[in-house]
C-alpha atoms as a PDB file:
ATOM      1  CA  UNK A   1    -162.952 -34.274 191.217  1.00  0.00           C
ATOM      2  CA  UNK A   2    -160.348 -32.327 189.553  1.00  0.00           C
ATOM      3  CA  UNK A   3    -158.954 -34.931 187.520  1.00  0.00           C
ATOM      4  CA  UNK A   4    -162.412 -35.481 186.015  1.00  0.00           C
ATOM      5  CA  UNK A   5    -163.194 -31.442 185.599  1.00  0.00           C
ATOM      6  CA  UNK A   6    -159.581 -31.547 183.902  1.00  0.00           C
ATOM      7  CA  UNK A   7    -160.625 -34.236 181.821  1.00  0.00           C
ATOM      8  CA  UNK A   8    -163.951 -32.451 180.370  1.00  0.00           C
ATOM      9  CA  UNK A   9    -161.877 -29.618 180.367  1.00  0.00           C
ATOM     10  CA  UNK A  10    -159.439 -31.134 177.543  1.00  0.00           C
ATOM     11  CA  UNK A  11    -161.906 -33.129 175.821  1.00  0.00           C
ATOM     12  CA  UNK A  12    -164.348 -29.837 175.355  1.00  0.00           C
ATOM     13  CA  UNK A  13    -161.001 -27.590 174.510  1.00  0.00           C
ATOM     14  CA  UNK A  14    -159.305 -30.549 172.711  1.00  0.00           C
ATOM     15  CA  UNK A  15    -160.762 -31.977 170.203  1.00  0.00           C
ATOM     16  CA  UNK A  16    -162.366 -29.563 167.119  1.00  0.00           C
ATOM     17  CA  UNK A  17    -164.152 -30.862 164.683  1.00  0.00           C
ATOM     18  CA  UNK A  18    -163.841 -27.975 162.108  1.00  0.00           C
ATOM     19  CA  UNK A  19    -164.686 -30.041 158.805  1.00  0.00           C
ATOM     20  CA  UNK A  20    -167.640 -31.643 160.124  1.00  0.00           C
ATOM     21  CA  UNK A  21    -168.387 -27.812 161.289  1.00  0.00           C
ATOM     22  CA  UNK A  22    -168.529 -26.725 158.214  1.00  0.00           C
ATOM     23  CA  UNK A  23    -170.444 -29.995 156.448  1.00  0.00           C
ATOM     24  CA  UNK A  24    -172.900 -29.151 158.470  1.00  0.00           C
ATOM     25  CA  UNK A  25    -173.465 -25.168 158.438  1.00  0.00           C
ATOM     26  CA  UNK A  26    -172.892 -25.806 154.658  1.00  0.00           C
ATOM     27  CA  UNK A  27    -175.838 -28.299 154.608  1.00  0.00           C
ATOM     28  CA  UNK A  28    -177.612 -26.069 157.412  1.00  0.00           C
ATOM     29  CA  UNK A  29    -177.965 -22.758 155.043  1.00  0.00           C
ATOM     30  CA  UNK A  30    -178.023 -25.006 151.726  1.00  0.00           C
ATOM     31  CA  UNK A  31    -181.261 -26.372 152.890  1.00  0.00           C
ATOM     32  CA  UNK A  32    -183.083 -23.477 154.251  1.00  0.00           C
ATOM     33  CA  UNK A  33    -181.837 -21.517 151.319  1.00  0.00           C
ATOM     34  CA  UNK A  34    -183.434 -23.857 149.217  1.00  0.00           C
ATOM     35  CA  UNK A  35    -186.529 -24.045 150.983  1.00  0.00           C
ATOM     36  CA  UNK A  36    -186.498 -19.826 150.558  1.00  0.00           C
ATOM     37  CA  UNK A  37    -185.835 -20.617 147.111  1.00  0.00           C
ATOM     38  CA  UNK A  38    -189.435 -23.098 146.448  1.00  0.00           C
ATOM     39  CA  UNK A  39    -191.277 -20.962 148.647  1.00  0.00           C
ATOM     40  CA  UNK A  40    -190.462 -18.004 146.377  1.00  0.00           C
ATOM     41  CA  UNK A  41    -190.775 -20.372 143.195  1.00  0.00           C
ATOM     42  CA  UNK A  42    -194.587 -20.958 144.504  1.00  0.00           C
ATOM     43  CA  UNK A  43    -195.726 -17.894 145.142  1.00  0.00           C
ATOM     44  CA  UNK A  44    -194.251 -16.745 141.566  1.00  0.00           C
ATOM     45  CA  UNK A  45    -197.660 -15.852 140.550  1.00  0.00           C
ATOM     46  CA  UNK A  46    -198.063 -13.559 143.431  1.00  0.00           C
ATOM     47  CA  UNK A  47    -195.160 -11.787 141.822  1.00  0.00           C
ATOM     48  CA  UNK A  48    -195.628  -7.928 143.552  1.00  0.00           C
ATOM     49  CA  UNK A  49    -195.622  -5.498 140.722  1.00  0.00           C
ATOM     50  CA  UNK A  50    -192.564  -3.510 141.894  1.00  0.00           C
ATOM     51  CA  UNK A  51    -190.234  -6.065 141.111  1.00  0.00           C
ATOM     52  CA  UNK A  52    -188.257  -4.984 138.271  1.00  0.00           C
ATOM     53  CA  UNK A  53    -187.284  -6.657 135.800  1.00  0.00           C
ATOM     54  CA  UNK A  54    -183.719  -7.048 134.838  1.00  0.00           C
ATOM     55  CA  UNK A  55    -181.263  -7.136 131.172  1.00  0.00           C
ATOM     56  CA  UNK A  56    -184.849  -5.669 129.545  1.00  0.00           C
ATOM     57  CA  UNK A  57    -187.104  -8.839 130.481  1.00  0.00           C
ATOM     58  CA  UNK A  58    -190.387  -9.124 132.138  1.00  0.00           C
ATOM     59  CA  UNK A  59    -190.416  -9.763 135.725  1.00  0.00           C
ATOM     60  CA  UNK A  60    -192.029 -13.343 135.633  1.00  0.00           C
ATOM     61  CA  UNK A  61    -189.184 -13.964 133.409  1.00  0.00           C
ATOM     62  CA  UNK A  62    -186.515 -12.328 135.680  1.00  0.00           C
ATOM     63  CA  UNK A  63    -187.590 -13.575 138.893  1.00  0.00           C
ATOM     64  CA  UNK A  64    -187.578 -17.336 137.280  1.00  0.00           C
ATOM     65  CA  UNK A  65    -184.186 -16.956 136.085  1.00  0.00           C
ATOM     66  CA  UNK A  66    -183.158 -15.302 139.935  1.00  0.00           C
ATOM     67  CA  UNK A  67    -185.210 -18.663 141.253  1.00  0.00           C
ATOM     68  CA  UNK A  68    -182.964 -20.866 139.049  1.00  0.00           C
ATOM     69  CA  UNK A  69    -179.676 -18.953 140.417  1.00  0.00           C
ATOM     70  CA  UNK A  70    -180.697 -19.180 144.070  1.00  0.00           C
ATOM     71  CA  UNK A  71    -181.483 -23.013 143.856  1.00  0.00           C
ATOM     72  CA  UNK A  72    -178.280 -23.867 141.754  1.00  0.00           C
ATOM     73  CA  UNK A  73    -176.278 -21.809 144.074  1.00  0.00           C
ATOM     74  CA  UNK A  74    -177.973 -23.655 146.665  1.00  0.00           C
ATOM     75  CA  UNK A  75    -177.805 -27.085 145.716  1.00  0.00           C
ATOM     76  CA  UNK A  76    -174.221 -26.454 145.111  1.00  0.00           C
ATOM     77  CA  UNK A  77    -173.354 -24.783 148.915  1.00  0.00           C
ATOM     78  CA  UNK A  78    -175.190 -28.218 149.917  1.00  0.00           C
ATOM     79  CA  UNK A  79    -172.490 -30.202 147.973  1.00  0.00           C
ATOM     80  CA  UNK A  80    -169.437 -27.896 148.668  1.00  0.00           C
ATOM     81  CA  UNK A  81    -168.973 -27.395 144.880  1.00  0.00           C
ATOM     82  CA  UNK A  82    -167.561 -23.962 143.647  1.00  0.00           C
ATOM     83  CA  UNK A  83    -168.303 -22.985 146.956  1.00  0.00           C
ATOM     84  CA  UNK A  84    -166.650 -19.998 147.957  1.00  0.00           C
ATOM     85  CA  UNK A  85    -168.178 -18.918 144.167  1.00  0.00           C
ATOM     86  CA  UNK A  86    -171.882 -20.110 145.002  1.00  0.00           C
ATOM     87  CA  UNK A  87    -172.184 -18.048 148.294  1.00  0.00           C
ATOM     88  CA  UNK A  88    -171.862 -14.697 146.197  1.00  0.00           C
ATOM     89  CA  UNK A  89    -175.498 -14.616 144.400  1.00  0.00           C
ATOM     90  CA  UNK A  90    -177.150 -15.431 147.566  1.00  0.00           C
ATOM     91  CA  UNK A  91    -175.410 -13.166 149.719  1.00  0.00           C
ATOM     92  CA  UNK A  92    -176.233 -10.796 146.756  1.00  0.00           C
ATOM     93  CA  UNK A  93    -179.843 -11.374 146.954  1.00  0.00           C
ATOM     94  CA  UNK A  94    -180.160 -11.588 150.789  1.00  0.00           C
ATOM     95  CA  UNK A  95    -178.645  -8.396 150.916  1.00  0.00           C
ATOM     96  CA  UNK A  96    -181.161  -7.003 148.655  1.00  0.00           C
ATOM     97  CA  UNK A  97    -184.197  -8.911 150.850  1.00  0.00           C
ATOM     98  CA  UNK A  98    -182.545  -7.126 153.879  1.00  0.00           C
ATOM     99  CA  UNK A  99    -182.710  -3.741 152.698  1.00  0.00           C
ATOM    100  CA  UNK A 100    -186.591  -4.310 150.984  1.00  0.00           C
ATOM    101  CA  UNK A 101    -187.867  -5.585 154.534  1.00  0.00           C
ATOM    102  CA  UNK A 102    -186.424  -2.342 155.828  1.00  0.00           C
ATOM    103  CA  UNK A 103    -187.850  -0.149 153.468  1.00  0.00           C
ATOM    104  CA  UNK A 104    -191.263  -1.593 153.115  1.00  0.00           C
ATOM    105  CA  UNK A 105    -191.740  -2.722 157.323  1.00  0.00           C
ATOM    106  CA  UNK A 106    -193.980   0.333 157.445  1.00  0.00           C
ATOM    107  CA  UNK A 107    -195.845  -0.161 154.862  1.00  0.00           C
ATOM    108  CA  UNK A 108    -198.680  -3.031 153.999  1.00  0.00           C
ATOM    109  CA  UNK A 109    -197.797  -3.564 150.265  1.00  0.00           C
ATOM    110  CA  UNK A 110    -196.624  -6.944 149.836  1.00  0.00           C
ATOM    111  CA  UNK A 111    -193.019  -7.828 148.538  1.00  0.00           C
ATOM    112  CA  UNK A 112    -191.228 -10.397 147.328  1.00  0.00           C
ATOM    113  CA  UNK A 113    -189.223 -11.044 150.392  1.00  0.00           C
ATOM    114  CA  UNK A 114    -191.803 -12.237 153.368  1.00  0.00           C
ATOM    115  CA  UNK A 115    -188.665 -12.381 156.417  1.00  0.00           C
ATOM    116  CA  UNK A 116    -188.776 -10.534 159.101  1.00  0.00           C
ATOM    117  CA  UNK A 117    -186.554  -8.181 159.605  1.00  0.00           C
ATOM    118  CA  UNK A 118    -183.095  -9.599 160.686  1.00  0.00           C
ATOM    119  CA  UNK A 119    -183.811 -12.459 159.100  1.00  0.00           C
ATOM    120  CA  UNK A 120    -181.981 -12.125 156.340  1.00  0.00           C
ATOM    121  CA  UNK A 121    -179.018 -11.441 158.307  1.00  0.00           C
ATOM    122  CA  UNK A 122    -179.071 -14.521 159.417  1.00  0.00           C
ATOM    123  CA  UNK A 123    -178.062 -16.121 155.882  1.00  0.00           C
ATOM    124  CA  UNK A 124    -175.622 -13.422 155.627  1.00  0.00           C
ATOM    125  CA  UNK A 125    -173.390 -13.802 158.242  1.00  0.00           C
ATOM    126  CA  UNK A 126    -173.492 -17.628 157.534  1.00  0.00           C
ATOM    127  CA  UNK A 127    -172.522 -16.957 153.859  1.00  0.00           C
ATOM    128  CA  UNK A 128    -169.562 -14.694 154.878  1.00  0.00           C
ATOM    129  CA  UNK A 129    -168.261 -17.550 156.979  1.00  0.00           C
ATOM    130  CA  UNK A 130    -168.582 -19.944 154.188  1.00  0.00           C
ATOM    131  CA  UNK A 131    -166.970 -17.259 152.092  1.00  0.00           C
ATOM    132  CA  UNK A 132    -164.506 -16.836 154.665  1.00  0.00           C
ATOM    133  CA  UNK A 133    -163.228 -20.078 155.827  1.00  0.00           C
ATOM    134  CA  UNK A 134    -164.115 -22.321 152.440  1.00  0.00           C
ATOM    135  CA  UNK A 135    -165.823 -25.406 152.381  1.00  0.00           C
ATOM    136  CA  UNK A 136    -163.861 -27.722 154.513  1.00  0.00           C
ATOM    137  CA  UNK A 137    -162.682 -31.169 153.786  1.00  0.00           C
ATOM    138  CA  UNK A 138    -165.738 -33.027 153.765  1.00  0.00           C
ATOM    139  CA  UNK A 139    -166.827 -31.553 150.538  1.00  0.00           C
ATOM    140  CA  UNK A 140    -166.286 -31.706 146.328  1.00  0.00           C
ATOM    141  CA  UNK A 141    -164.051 -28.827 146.086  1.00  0.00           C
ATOM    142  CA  UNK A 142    -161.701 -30.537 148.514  1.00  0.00           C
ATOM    143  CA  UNK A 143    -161.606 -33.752 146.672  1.00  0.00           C
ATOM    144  CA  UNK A 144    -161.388 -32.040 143.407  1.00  0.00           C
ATOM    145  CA  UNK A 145    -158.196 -30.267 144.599  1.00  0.00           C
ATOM    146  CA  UNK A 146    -156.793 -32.912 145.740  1.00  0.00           C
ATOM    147  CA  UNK A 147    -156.919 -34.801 142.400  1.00  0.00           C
ATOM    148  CA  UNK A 148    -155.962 -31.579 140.401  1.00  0.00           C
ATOM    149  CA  UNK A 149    -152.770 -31.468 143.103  1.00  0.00           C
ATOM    150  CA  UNK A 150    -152.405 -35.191 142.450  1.00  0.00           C
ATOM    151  CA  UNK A 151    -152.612 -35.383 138.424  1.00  0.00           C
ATOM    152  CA  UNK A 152    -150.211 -31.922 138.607  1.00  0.00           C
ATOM    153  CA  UNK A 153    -147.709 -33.742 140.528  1.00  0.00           C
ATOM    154  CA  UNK A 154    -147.264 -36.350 138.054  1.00  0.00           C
ATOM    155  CA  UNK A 155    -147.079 -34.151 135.409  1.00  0.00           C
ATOM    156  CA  UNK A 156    -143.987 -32.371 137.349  1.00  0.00           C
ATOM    157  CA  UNK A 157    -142.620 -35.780 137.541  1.00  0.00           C
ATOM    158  CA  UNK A 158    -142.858 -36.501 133.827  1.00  0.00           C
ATOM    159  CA  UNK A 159    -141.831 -33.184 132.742  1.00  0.00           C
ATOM    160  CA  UNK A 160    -138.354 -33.159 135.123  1.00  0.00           C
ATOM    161  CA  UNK A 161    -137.393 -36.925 133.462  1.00  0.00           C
END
């Protein structure tokens, strides 16, 4: 009996699979972001009237080109592409959700934001992991690293004969 609790033991303790971790949170928040992202993008015309608009444009216009951020940002969390980059807008914007839910909870006026509150947390803590601990090996960046380390190490090798 102990040989087989020590066995779970080192097989639960042992073995971490950190990269497919982080594949899978990545693809985890990429995909509900996104789906955040077309729910917003279909209820566009419901647009509340206290959004503002931004850089002097109208707020249909503004809240397209937010839409466009959030589901390029998104599409490219999902592919591990620029990603410690890509998890800045949406922390940005869930951020912002978080403190409208707070300030209009009381009240019945409709906002752009329909989470609960909390919710938005949620996506925020996941984003400051991603932020934190990158995208992991199973992932674009990673690859693309590795050829820019590759290519730069032949250049070195070139240069020094």
């Amino acid at each position: 009996m102990r040989e087989i609790f020590k066995k779970i033991m080192l097989f639960c303790t042992g073995y971490t699979y950190s990269n497919l971790s982080r594949l899978f949170l990545r693809l985890f928040v990429g995909v509900m972001f996104l789906h955040v992202c077309v729910r917003q993008f279909l209820d566009l015309g419901h647009l509340p009237a206290e959004f503002p608009g931004f850089w002097g444009m109208d707020p249909a216009t503004s809240m397209t080109i937010l839409l466009i951020i959030e589901a390029l940002c998104a599409a490219f969390i999902i592919l591990g592409f620029l990603t410690r980059i890509a998890v800045i807008p949406p922390l940005v914007v869930m951020c912002l959700a978080e403190s409208i839910v707070f300030s209009s909870y009381d009240t019945v006026t409709p906002t752009l934001f329909t989470f609960q509150p909390g919710y938005p947390v949620m996506f925020i803590g996941i984003f400051l992991f991603i932020l934190l601990s990158g995208p992991g090996k199973i992932s674009l960046d990673y690859i693309i690293s590795v050829h820019l380390i590759e290519t730069n190490d032949d250049n070195e090798i070139i240069e020094k004969a």
